[in-house]
C-alpha atoms as a PDB file:
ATOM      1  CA  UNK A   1      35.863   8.662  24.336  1.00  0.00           C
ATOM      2  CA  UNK A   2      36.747   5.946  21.953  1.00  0.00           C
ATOM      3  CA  UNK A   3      40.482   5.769  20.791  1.00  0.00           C
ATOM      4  CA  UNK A   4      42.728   4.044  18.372  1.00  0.00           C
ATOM      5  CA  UNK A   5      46.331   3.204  19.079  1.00  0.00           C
ATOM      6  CA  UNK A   6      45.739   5.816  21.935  1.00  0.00           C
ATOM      7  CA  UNK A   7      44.477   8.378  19.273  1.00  0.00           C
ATOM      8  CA  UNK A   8      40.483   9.710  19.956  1.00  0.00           C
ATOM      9  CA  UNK A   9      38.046   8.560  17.104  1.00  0.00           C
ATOM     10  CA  UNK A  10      37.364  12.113  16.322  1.00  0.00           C
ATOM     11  CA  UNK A  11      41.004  13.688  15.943  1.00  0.00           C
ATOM     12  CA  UNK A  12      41.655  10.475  13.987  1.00  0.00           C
ATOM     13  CA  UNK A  13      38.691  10.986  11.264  1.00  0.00           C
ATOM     14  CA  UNK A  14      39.450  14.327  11.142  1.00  0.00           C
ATOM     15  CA  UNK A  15      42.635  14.202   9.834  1.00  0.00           C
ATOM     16  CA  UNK A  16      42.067  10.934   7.926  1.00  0.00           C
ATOM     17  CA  UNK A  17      39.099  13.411   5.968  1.00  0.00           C
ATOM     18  CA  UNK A  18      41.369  16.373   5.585  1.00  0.00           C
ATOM     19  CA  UNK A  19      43.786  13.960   3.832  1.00  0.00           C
ATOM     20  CA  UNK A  20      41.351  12.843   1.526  1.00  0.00           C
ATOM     21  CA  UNK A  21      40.907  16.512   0.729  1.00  0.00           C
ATOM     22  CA  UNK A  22      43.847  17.011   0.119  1.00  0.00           C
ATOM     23  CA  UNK A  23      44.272  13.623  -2.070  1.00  0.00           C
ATOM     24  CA  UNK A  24      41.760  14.598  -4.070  1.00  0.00           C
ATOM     25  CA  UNK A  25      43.514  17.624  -4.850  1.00  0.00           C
ATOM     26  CA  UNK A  26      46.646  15.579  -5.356  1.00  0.00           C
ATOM     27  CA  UNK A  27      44.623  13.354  -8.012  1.00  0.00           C
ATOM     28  CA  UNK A  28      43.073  15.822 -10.429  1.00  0.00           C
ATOM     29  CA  UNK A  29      46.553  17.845 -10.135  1.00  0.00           C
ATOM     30  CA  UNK A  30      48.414  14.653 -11.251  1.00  0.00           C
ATOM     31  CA  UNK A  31      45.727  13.582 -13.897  1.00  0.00           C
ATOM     32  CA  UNK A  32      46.490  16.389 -15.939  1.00  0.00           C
ATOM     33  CA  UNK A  33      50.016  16.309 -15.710  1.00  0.00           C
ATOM     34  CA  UNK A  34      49.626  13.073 -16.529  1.00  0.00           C
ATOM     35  CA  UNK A  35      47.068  13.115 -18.862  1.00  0.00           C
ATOM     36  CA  UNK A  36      49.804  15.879 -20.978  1.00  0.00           C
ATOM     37  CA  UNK A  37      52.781  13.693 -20.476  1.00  0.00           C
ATOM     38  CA  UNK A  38      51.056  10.271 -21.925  1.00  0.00           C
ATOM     39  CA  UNK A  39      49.637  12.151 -24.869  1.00  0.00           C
ATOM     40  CA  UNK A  40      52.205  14.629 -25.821  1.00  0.00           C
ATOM     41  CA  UNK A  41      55.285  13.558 -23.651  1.00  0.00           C
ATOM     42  CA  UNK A  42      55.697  17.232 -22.022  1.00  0.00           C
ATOM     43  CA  UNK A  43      56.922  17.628 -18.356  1.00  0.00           C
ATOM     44  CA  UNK A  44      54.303  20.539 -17.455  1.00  0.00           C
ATOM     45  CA  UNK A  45      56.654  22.514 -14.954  1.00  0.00           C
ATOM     46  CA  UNK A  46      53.563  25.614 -15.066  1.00  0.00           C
ATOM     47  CA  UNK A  47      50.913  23.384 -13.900  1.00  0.00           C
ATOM     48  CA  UNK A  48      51.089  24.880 -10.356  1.00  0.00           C
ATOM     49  CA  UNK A  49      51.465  28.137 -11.907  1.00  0.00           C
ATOM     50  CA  UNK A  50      48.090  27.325 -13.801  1.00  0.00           C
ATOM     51  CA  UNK A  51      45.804  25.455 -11.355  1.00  0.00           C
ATOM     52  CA  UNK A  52      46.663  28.868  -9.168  1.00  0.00           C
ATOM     53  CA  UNK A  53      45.199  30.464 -11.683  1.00  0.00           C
ATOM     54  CA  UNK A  54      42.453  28.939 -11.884  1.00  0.00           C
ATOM     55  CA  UNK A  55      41.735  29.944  -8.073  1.00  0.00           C
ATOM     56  CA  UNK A  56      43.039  33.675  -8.741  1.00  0.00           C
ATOM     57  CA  UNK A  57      40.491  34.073 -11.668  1.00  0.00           C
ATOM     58  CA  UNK A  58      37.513  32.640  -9.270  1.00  0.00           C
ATOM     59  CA  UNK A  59      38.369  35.172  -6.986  1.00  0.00           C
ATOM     60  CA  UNK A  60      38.796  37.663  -9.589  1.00  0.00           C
ATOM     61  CA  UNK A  61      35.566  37.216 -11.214  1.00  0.00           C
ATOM     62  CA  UNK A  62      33.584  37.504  -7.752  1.00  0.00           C
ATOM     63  CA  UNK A  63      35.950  40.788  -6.908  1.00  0.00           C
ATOM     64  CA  UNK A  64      35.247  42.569 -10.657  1.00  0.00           C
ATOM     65  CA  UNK A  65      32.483  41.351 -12.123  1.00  0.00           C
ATOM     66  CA  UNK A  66      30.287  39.824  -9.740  1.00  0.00           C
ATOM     67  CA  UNK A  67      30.220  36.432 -10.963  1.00  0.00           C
ATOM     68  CA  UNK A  68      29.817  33.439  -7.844  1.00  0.00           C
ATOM     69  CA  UNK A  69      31.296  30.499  -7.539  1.00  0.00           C
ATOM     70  CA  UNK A  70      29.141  28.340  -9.583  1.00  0.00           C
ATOM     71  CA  UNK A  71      29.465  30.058 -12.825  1.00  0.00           C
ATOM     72  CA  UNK A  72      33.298  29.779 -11.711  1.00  0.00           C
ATOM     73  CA  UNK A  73      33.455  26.233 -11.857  1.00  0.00           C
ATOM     74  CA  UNK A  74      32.735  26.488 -15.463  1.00  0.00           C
ATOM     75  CA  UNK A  75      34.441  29.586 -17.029  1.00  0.00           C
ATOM     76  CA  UNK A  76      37.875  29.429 -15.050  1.00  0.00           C
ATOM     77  CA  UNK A  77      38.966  26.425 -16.157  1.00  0.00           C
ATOM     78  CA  UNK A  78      37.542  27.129 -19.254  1.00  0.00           C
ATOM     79  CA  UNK A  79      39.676  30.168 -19.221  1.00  0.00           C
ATOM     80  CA  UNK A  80      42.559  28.504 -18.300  1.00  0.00           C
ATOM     81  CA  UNK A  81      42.357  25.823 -20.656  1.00  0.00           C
ATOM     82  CA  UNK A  82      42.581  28.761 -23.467  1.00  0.00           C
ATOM     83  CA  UNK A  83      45.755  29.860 -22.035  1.00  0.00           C
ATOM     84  CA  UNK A  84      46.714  26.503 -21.932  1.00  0.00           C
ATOM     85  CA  UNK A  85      45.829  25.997 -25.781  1.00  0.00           C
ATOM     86  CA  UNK A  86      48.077  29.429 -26.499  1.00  0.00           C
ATOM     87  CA  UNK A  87      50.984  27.964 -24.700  1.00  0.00           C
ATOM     88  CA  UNK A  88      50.579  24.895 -26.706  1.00  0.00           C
ATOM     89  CA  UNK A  89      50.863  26.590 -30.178  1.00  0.00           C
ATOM     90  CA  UNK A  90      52.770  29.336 -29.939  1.00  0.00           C
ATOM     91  CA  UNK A  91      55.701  27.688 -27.995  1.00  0.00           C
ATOM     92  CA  UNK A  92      55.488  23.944 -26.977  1.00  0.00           C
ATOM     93  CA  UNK A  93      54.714  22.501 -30.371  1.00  0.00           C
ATOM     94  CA  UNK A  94      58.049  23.220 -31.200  1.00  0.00           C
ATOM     95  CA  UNK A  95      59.540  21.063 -28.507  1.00  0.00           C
ATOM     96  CA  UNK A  96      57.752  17.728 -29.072  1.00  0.00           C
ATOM     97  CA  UNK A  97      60.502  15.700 -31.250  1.00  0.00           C
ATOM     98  CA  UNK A  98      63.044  17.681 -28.707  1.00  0.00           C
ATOM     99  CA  UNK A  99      64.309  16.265 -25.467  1.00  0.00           C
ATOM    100  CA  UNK A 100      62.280  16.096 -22.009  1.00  0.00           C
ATOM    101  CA  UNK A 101      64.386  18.857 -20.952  1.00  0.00           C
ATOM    102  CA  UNK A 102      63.453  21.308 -22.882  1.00  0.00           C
ATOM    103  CA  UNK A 103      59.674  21.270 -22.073  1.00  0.00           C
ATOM    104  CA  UNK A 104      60.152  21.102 -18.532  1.00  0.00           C
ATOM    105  CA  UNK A 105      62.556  24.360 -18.464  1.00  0.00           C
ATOM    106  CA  UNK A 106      60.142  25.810 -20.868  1.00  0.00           C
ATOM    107  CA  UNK A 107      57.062  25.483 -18.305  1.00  0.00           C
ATOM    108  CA  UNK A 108      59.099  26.413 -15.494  1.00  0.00           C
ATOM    109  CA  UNK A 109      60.061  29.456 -16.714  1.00  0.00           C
ATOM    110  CA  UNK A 110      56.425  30.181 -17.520  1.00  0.00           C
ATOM    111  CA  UNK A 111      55.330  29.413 -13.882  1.00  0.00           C
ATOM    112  CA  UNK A 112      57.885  31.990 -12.424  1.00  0.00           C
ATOM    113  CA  UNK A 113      56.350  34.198 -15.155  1.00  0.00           C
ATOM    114  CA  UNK A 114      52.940  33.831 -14.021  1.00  0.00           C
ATOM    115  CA  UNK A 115      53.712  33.894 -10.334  1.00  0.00           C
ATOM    116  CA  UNK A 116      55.913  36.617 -10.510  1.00  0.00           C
ATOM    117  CA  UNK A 117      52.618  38.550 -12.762  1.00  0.00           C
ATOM    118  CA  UNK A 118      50.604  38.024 -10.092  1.00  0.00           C
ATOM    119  CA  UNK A 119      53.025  38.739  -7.039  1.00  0.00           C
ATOM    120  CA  UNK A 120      53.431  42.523  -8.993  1.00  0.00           C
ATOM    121  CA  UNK A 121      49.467  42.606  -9.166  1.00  0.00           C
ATOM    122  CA  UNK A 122      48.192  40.965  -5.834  1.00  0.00           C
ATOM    123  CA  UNK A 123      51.187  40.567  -3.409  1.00  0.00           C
ATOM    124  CA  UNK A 124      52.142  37.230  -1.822  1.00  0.00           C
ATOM    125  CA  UNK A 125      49.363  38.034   1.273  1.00  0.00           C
ATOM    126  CA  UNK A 126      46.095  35.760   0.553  1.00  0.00           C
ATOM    127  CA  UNK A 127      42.893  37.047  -0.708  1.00  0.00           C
ATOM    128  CA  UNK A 128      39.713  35.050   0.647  1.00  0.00           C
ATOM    129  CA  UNK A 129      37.087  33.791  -0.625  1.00  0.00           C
ATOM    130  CA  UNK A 130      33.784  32.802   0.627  1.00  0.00           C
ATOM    131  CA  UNK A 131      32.178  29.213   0.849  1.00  0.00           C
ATOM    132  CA  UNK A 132      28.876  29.584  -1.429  1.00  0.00           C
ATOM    133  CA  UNK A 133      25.669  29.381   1.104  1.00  0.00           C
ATOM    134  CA  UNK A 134      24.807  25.896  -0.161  1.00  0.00           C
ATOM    135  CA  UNK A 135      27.538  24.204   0.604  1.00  0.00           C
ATOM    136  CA  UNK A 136      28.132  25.717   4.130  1.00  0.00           C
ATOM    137  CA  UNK A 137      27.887  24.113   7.424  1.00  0.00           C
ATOM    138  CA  UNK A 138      28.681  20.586   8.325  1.00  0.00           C
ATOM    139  CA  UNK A 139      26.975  17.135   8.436  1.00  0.00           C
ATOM    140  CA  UNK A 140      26.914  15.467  11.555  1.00  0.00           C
ATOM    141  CA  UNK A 141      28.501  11.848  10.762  1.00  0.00           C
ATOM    142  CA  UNK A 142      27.982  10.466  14.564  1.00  0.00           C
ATOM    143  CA  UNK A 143      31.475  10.351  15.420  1.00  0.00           C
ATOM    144  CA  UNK A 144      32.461  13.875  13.819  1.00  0.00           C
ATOM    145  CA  UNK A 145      31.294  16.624  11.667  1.00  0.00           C
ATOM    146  CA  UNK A 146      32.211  16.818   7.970  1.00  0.00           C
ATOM    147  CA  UNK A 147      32.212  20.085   6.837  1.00  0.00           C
ATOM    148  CA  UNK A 148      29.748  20.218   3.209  1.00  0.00           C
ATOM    149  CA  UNK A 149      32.255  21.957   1.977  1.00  0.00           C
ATOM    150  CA  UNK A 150      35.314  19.258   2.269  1.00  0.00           C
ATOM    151  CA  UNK A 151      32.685  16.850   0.874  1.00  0.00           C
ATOM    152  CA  UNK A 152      32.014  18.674  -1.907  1.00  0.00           C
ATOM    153  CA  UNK A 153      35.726  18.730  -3.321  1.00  0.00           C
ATOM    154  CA  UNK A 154      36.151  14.974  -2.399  1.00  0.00           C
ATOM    155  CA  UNK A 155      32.676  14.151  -4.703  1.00  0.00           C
ATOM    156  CA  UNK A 156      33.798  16.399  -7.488  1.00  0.00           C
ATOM    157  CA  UNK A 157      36.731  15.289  -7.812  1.00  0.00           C
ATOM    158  CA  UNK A 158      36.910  11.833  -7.773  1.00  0.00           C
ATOM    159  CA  UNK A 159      33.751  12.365 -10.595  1.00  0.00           C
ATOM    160  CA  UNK A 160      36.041  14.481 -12.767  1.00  0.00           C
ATOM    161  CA  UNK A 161      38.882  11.794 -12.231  1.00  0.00           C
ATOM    162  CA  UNK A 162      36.778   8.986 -12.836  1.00  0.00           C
ATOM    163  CA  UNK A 163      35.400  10.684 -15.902  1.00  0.00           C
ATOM    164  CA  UNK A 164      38.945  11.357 -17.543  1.00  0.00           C
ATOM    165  CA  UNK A 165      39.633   8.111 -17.029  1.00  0.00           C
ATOM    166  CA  UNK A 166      37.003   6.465 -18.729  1.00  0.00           C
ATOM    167  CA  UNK A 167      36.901   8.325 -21.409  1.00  0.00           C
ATOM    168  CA  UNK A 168      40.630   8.192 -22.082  1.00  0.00           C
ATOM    169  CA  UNK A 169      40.577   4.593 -21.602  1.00  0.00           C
ATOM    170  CA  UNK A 170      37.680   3.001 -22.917  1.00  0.00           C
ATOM    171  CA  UNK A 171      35.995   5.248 -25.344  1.00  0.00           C
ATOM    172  CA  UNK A 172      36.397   5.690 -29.288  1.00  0.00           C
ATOM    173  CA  UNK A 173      38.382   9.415 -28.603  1.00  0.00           C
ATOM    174  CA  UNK A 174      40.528   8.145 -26.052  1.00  0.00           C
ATOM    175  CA  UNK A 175      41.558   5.725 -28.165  1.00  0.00           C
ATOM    176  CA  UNK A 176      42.272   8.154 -30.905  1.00  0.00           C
ATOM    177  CA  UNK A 177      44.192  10.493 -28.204  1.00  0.00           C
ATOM    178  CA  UNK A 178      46.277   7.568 -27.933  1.00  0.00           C
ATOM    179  CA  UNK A 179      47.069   6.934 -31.035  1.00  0.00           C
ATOM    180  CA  UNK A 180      47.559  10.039 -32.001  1.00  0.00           C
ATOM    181  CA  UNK A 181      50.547  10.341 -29.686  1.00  0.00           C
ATOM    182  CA  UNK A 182      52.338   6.956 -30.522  1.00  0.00           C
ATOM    183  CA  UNK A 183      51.978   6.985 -33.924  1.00  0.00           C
ATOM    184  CA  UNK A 184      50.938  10.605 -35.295  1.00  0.00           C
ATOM    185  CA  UNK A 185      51.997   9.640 -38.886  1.00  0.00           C
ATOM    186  CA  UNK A 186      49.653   6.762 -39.292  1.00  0.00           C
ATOM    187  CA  UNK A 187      46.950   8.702 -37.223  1.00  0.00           C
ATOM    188  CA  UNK A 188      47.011  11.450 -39.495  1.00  0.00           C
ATOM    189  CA  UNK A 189      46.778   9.362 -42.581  1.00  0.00           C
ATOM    190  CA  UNK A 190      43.611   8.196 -41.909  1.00  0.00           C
ATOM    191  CA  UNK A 191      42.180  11.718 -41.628  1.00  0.00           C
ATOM    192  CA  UNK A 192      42.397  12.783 -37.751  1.00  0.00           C
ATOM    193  CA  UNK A 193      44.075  16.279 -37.401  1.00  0.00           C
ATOM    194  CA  UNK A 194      46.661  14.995 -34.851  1.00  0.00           C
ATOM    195  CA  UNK A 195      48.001  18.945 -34.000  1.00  0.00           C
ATOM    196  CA  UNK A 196      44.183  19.640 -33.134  1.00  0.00           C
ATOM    197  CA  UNK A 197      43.865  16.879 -30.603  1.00  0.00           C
ATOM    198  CA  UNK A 198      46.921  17.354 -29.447  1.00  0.00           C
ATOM    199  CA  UNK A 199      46.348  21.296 -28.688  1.00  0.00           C
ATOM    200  CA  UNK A 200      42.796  20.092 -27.138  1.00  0.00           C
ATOM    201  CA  UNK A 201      44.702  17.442 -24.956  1.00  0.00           C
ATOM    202  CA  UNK A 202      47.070  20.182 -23.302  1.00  0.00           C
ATOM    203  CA  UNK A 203      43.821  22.542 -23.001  1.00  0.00           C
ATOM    204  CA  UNK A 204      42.278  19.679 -21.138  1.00  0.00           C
ATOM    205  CA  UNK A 205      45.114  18.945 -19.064  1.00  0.00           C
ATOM    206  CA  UNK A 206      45.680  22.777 -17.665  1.00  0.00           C
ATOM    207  CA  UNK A 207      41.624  22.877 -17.793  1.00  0.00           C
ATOM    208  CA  UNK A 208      41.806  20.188 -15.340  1.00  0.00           C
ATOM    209  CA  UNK A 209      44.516  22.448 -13.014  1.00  0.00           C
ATOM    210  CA  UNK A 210      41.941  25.164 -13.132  1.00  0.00           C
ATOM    211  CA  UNK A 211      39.317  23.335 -11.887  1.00  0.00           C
ATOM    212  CA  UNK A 212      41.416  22.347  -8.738  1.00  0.00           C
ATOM    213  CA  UNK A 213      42.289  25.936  -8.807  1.00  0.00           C
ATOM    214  CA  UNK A 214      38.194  26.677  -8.405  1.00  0.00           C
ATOM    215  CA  UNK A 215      37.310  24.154  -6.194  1.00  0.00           C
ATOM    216  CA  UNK A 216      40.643  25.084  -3.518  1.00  0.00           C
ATOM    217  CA  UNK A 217      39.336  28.989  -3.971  1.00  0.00           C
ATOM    218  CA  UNK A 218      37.184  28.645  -0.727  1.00  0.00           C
ATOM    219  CA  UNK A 219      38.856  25.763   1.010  1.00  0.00           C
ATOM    220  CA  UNK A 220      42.469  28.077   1.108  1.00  0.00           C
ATOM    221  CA  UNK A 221      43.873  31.766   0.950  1.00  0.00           C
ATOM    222  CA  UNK A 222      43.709  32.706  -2.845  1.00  0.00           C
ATOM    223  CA  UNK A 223      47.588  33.973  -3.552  1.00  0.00           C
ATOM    224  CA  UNK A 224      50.190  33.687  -5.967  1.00  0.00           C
ATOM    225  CA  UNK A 225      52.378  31.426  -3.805  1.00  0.00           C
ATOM    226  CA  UNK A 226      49.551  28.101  -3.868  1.00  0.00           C
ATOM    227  CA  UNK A 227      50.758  26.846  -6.853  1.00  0.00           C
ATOM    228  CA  UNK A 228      54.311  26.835  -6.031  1.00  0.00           C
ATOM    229  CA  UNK A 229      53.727  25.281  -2.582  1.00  0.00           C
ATOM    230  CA  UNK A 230      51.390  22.090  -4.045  1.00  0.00           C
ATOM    231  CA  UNK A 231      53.366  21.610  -7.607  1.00  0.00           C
ATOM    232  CA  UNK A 232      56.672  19.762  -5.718  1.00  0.00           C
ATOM    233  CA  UNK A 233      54.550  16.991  -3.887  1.00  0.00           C
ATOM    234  CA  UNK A 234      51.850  16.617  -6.784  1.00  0.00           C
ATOM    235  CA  UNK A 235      55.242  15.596  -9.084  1.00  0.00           C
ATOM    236  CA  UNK A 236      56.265  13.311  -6.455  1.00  0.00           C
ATOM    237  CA  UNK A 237      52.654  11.499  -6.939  1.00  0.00           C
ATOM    238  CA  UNK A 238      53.006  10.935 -10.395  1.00  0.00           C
ATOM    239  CA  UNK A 239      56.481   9.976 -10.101  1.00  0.00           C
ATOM    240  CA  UNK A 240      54.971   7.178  -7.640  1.00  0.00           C
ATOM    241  CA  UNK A 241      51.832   6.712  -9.533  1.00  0.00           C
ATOM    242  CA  UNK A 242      54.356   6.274 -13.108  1.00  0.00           C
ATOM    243  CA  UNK A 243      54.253   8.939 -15.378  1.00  0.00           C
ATOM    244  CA  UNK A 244      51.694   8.929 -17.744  1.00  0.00           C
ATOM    245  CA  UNK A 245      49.332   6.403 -15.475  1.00  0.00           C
ATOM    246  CA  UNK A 246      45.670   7.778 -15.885  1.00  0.00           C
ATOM    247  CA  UNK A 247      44.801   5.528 -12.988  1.00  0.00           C
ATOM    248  CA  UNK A 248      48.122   5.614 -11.482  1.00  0.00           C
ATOM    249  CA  UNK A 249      47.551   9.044 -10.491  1.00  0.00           C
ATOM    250  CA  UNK A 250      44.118   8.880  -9.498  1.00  0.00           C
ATOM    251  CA  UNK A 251      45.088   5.962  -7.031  1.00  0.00           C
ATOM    252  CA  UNK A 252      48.467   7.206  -5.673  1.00  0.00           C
ATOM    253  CA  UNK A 253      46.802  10.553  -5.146  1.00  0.00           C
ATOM    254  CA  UNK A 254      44.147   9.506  -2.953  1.00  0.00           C
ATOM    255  CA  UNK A 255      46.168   7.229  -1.064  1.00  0.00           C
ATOM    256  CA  UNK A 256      48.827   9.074  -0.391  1.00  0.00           C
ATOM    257  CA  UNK A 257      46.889  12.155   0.825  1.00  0.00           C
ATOM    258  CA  UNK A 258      45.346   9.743   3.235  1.00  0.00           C
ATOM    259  CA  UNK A 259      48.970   8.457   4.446  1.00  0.00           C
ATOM    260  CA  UNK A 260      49.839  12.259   4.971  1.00  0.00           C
ATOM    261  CA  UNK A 261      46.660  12.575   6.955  1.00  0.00           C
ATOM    262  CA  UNK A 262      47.648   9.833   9.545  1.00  0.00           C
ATOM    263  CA  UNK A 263      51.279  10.108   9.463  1.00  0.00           C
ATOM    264  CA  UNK A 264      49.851  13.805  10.431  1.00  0.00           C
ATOM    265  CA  UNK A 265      48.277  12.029  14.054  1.00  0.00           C
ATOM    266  CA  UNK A 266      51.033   8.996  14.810  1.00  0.00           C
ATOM    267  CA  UNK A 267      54.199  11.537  13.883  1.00  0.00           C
ATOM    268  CA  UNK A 268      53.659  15.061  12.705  1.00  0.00           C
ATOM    269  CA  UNK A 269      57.346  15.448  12.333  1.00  0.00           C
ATOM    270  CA  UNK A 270      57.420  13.440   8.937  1.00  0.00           C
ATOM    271  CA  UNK A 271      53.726  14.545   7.418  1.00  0.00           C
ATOM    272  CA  UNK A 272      56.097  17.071   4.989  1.00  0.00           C
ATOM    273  CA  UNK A 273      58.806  14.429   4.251  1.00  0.00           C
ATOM    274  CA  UNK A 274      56.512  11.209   4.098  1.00  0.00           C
ATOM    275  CA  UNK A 275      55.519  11.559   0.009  1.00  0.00           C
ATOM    276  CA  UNK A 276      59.242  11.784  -0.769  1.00  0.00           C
ATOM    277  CA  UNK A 277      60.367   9.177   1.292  1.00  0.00           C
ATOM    278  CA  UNK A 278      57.750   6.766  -0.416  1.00  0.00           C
ATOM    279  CA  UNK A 279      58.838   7.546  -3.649  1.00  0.00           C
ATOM    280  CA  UNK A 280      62.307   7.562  -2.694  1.00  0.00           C
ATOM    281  CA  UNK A 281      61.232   3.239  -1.982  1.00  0.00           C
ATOM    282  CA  UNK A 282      59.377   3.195  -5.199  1.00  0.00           C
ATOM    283  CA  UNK A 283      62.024   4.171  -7.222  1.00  0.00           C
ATOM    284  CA  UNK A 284      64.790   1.997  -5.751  1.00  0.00           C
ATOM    285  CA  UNK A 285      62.439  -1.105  -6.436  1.00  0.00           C
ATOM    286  CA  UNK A 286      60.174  -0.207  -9.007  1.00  0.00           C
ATOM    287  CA  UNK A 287      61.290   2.741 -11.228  1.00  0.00           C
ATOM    288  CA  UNK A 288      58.641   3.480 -13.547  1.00  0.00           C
ATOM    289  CA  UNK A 289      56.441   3.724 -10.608  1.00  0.00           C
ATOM    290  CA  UNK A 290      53.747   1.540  -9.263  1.00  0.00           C
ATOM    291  CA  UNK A 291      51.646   1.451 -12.080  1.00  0.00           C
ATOM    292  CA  UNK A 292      54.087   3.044 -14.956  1.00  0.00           C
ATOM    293  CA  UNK A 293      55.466   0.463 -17.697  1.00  0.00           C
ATOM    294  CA  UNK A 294      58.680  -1.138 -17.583  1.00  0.00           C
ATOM    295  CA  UNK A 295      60.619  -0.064 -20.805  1.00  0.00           C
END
């Protein structure tokens, strides 16, 4: 059996793969966050709260109505990006010209809301969920086999990532999304409704949780508590990443899920500490993050 440093091949790859799972996860978590602190400078404390959600509805949709995991992809998020919009208007549209604070003790009190709604309804036990048929199974790679199912997330989300990113960055509405949020007045003057994009930004953003929510529906135990468990180590990737970075978060995400994944093999003892002790190092040397701007 081949090894590495005295690790098999096989165990190796494994884990390596399960980290990139688990980065991709990491990246689409941290592009919306990101994606609503750029644009509308809000600390989104409830996006834990909302990409578990998005999983809870999947699961709820299959359990009351009969609706599978395709049509899931599109209506949860969809569904969550409405709440998301709701949130927006009726209570953090208030707190833009306000300090950072008072967003991110907004949100969190929303995601002990929400969790605590769906503790009362579900319990804290997991509900599962099935892999759909096509995407069962695993495809031999030679030296292991990749579950279809692990692929899957890692393909969609590094699309939906890459998407985002381009069209926040190089296309005629991202630029307007960034104008928008550095110079509203001017923005608005020349006839773009600046609260509308702004509302469709933070729907986009949650929208974004949801659909992590969907796609970690049959990879996990659907419960209350997923959120809450993910939310502290996807902040820690932004924070690293800089907030705000579109790319930043994409990047840091992937790579640090696969730096989990073999600090997971060489010493399991620090795969739970390893984020926050990189950006712990960031922050003494670089403090807007890796790819944040210096002010």
């Amino acid at each position: 059996m081949t090894e590495i440093f005295g690790v098999p091949i096989q165990a190796l790859a494994g884990q390596l793969m399960l980290g990139l799972v688990n980065g991709s996860f990491y990246a689409m978590l941290s592009l919306g966050l990101a994606v609503i602190f750029g644009m509308l400078n809000i600390i989104n404390f409830a996006h834990g709260a909302l990409y578990m959600m998005g999983a809870i509805f999947t699961w709820m949709f299959m359990e009351y109505l009969g609706i599978g995991y395709w049509w899931s992809l599109v209506l949860a998020p969809i569904s969550v990006g409405l709440i998301g919009i709701a949130i927006e208007r009726l209570l953090l549209q208030w707190l833009y010209k306000l300090d950072h604070l008072y967003g991110l003790l907004l949100t969190f009190g929303l995601a002990l809301i929400l969790e605590g709604f769906f503790r009362h309804l579900y319990g804290v036990a997991g509900q599962p969920y099935s892999i759909p048929d096509e995407l069962s199974g695993a495809i031999n790679l030679g030296f292991m086999f990749l579950p279809k199912y692990r692929a899957w997330i890692i393909v969609a989300s590094l699309t939906v990532c890459l998407v985002t990113w381009y069209v926040i960055e190089k296309t005629r509405l991202g630029a307007y999304l960034r104008a928008a949020t550095e110079n509203p007045a001017l923005t608005q003057a020349f006839g773009i409704n600046v609260p509308l994009m702004v509302m469709l930004t933070y729907g986009f953003g949650v929208g974004l949780a949801g659909l992590a929510g969907v796609l970690a529906a049959p990879a996990t135990q659907v419960g209350p508590l997923m959120g809450s468990n993910l939310i502290i180590t996807v902040f820690a990737v932004v924070v690293i990443g800089g907030m705000g970075s579109i790319l930043g978060s994409i990047l840091t995400g992937l790579g640090l899920g696969l730096i989990e994944g073999l600090t997971k093999v060489f010493y399991p003892e620090a795969s739970a500490t390893v984020v926050f002790i990189i950006m712990a190092i960031v922050l003494m040397f670089r403090p807007a993050g890796l790819f944040g701007r210096e002010k």
